[in-house]
Protein backbone atom coordinates (compact mmCIF):
# COMPACT_ATOMS: atom_id res chain seq x y z
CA UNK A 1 18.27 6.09 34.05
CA UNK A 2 16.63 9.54 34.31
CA UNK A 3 13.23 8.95 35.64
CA UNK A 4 11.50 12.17 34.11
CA UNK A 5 12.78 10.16 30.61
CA UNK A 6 11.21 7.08 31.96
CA UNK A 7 7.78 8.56 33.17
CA UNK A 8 7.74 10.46 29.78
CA UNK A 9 7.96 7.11 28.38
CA UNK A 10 5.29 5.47 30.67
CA UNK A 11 2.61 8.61 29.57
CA UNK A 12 3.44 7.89 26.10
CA UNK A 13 2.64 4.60 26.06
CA UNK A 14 -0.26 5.06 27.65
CA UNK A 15 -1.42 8.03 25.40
CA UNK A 16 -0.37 5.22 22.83
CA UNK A 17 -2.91 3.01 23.86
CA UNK A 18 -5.72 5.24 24.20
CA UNK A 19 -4.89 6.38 20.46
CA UNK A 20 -5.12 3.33 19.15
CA UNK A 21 -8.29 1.80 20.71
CA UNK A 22 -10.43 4.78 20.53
CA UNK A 23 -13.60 4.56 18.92
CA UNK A 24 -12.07 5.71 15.52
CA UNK A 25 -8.29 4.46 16.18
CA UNK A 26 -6.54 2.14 14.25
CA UNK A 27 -8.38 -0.83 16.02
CA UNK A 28 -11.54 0.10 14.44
CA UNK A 29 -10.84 -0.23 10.76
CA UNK A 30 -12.78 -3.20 9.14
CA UNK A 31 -12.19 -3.17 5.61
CA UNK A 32 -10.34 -1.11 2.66
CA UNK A 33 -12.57 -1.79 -0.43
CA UNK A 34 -10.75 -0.78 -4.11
CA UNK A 35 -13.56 0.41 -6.36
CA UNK A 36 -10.91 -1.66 -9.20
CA UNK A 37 -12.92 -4.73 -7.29
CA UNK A 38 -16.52 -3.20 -7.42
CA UNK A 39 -18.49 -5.41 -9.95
CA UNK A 40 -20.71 -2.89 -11.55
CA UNK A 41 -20.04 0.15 -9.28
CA UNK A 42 -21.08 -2.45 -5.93
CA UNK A 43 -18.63 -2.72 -3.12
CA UNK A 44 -18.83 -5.37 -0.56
CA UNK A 45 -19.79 -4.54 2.34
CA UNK A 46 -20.43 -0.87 1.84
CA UNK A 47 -23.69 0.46 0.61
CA UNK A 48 -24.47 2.61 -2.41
CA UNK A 49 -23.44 2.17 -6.13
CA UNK A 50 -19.34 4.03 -6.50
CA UNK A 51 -18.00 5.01 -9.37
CA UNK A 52 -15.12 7.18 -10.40
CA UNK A 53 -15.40 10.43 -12.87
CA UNK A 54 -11.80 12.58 -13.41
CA UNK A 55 -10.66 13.55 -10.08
CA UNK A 56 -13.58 12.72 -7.86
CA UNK A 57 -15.07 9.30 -6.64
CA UNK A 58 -18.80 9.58 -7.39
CA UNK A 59 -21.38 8.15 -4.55
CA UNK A 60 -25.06 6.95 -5.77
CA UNK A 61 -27.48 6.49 -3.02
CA UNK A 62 -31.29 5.41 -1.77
CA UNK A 63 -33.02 6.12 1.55
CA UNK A 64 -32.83 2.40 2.35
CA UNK A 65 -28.58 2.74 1.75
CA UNK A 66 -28.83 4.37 5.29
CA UNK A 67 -26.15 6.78 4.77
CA UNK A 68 -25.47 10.10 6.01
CA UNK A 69 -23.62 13.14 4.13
CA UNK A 70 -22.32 15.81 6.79
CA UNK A 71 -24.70 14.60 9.05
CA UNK A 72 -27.81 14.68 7.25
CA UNK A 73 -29.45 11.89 5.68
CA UNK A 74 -28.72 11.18 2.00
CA UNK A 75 -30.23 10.30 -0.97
CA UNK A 76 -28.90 11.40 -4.64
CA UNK A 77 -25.23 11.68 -6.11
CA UNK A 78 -22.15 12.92 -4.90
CA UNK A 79 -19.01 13.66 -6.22
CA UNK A 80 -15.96 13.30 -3.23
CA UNK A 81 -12.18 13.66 -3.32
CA UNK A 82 -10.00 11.77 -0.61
CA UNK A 83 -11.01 12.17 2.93
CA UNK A 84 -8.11 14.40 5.08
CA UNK A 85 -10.19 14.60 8.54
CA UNK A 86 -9.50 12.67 11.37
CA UNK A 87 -11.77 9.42 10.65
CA UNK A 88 -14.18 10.67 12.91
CA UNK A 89 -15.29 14.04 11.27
CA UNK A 90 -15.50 11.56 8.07
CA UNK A 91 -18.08 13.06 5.49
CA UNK A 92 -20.09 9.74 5.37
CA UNK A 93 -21.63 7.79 7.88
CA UNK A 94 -24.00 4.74 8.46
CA UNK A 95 -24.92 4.31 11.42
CA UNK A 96 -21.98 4.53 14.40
CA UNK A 97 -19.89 3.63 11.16
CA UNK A 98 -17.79 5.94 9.51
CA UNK A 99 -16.92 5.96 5.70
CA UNK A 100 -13.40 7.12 4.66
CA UNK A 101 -12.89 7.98 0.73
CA UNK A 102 -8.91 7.19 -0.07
CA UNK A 103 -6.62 7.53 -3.17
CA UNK A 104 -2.99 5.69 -3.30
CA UNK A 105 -1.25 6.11 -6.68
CA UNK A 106 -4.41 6.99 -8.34
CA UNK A 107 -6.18 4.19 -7.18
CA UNK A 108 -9.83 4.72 -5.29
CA UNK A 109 -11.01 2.96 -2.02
CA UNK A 110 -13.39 3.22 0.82
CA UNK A 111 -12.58 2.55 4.16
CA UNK A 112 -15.12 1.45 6.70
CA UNK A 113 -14.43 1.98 10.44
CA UNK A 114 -16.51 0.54 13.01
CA UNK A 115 -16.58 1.17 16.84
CA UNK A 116 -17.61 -2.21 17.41
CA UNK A 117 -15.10 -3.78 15.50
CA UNK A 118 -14.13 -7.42 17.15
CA UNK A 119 -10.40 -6.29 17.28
CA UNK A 120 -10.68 -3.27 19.52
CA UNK A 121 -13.62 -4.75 21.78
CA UNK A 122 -10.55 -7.81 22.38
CA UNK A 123 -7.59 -5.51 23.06
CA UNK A 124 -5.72 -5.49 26.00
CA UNK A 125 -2.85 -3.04 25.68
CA UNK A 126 0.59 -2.69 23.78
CA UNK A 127 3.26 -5.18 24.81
CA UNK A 128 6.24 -2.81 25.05
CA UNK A 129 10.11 -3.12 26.50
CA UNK A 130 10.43 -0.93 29.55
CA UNK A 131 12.20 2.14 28.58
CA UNK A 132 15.98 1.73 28.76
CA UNK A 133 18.31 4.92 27.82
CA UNK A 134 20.64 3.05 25.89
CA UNK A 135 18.35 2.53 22.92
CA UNK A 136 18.05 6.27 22.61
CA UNK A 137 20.97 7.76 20.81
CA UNK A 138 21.96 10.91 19.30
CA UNK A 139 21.66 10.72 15.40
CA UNK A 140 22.43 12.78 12.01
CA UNK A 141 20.19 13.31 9.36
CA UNK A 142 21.39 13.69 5.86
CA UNK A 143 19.16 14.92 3.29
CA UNK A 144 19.39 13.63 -0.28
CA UNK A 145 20.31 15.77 -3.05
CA UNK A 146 17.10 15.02 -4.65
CA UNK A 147 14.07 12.93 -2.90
CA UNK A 148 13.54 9.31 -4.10
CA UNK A 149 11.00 7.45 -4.58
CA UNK A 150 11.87 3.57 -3.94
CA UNK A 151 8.86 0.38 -4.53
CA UNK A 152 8.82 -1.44 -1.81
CA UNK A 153 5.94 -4.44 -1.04
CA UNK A 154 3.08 -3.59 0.86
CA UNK A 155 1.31 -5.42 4.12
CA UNK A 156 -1.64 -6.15 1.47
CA UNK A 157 1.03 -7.80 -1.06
CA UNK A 158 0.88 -4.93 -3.50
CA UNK A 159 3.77 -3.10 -4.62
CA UNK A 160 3.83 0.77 -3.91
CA UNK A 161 6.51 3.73 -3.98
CA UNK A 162 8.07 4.88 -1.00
CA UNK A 163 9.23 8.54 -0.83
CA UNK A 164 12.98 9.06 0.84
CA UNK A 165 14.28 11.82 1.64
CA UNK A 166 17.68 11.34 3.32
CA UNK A 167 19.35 8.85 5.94
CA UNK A 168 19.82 9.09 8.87
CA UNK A 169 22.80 7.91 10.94
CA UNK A 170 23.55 6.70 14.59
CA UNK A 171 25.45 4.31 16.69
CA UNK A 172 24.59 1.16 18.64
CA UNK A 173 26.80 -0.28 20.81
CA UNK A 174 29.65 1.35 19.13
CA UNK A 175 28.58 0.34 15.68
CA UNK A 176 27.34 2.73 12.82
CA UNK A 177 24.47 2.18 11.36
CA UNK A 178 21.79 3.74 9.33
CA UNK A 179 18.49 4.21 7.84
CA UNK A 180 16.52 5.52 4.86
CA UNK A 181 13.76 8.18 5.71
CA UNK A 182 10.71 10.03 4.71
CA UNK A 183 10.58 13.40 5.53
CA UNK A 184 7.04 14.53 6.91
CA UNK A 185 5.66 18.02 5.47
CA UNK A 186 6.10 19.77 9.24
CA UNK A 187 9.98 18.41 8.75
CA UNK A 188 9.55 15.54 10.80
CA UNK A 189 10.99 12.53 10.05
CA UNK A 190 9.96 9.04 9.73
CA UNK A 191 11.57 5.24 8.96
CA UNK A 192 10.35 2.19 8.57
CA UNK A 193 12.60 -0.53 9.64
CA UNK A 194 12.76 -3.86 10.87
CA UNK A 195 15.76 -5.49 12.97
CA UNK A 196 16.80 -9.11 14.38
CA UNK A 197 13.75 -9.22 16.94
CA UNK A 198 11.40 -8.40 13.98
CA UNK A 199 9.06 -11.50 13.38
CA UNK A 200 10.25 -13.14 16.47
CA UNK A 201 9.89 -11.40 19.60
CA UNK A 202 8.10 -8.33 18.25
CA UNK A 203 6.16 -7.67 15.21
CA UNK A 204 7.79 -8.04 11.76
CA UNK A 205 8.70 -4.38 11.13
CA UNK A 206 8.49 -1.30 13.27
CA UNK A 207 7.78 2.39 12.66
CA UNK A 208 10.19 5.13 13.97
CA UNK A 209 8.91 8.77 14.32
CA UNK A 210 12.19 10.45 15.90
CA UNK A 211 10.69 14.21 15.31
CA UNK A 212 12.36 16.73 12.80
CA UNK A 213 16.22 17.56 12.77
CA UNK A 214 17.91 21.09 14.37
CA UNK A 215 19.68 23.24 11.47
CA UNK A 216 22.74 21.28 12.07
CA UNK A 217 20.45 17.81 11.14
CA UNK A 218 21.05 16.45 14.36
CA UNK A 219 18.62 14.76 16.98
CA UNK A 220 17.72 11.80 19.11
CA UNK A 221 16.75 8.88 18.02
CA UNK A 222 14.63 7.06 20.83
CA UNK A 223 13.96 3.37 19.93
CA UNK A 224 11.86 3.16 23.31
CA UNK A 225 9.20 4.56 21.13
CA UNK A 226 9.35 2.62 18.22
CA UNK A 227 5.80 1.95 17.24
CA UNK A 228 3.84 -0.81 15.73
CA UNK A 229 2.58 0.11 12.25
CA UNK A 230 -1.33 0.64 11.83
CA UNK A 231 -1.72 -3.26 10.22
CA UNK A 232 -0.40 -4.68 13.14
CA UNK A 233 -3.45 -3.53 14.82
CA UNK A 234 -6.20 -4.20 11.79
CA UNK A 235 -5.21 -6.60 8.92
CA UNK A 236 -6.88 -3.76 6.63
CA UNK A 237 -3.93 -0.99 6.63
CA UNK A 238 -1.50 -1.45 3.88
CA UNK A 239 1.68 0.00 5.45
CA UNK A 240 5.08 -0.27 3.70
CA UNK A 241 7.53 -2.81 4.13
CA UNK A 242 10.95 -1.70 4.89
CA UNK A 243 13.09 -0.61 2.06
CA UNK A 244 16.42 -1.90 1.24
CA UNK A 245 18.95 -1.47 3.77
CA UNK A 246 16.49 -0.82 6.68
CA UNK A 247 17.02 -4.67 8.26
CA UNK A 248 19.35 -3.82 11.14
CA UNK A 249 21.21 -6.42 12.31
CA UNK A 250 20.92 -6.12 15.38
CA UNK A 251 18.48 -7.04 18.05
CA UNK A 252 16.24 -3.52 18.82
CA UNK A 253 14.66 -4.73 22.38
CA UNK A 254 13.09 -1.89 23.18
CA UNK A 255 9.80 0.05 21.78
CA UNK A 256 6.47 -1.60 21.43
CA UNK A 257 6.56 -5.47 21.09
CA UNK A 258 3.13 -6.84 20.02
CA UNK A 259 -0.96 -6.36 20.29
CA UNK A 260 -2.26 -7.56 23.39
CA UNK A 261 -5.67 -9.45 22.97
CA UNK A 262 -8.35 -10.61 25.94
């Protein structure tokens, strides 16, 4: 075992876990509200009266709402597109809260993160295997003629498309095998998979992140660092299932393992 690869790995995971239990992290999310569930333009749990005009979600508020627009207390009508910004820097605020405006296949919905969400105040870390080289392997990309878009279900039960944009292929102890991809907009890739520890001894799919392919599509795929998606942290995420044909069959023990609670 190289030990620079194995400290690498130890920094990671705990950059890992300061990512996802920071005050804005993935910890902190307490709800994703669909205005399709608003009952005249009122959303549970998040102030104002929402409604949706063209291209633009449209925000009606009072003094007593206790929101804040860029910082400044509001009161009036807005029109807002999807938030981009890290949660964080979030155009809307009440309080320590943040609210994020989101769009999935045309749909609208506000997020509401909250510092002192009961999820993150009872974390406790990011089970994880120790790193072990053999689980990280070289690999070939291969692009798709033409991107895809498959429909895959959804950690909320809903059924959404999943862009693909090539495969990519490796071996594990001596067997071929391979997955379906995304390819990110920096060239990146990224897979969502499960394998025969998924639902058992770690959570019930896994992400994989493996970086972006030289001009020859090659690279390393590291399974040490296969992450937990974002709704294994907070039940409100609605990350992909994976798509057909990304169920190794295999058992992946390595990569993070499970949410650790006090």
């Amino acid at each position: 075992m190289s030990m620079d690869a194995a400290q690498q790995w130890r920094d990671w995971h705990e950059r890992r876990a300061e990512t996802v239990s920071a005050p804005y992290g993935p910890l902190a999310l307490i709800g994703t509200h669909w205005l399709a569930d608003a009952v005249e333009g009122r959303i549970p749990a998040v102030p104002g009266e929402w409604r949706e005009d063209d291209d633009a979600l449209v925000l009606t508020a009072a003094p007593e709402d206790g929101i804040t627009l860029d910082g400044k207390p509001f009161d009036g009508e807005v029109r807002l597109a999807a938030d981009h910004a890290p949660v964080g820097e979030s155009r809307l605020a009440q309080g320590a809260r943040r609210l994020v405006v989101m769009r999935r296949e045309g749909l609208w919905a506000v997020r509401v993160w909250d510092p002192a969400a009961e999820r993150r105040r009872a974390f406790a870390g990011i089970g994880a295997t120790p790193y072990d080289a053999r689980w990280a392997v070289p690999a070939v990309f291969r692009p798709y003629e033409q991107a895809r878009t498959v429909r895959v279900a959804n950690a909320d039960g809903v059924e959404r498309g999943l862009g693909l944009g090539g495969e990519l292929a490796f071996a594990l102890d001596g067997r071929e095998h391979t997955l379906q991809v995304a390819v990110e907009d920096d060239g990146s890739l990224w897979a969502v998979f499960a394998d025969a520890t998924s639902g058992d001894s770690t959570f019930r799919f896994r992400f994989l992140r493996p970086g972006a392919p030289d001009a020859h599509g090659r690279l390393t795929v590291d399974f040490n660092r296969a992450l937990l998606p974002p709704c294994a942290f907070a039940e409100h995420f609605i990350c992909p299932f994976p798509p057909p044909g990304n169920t190794l069959d295999v058992a992946v023990e390595a990569g993070e393992r499970t949410v650790l609670t006090r």
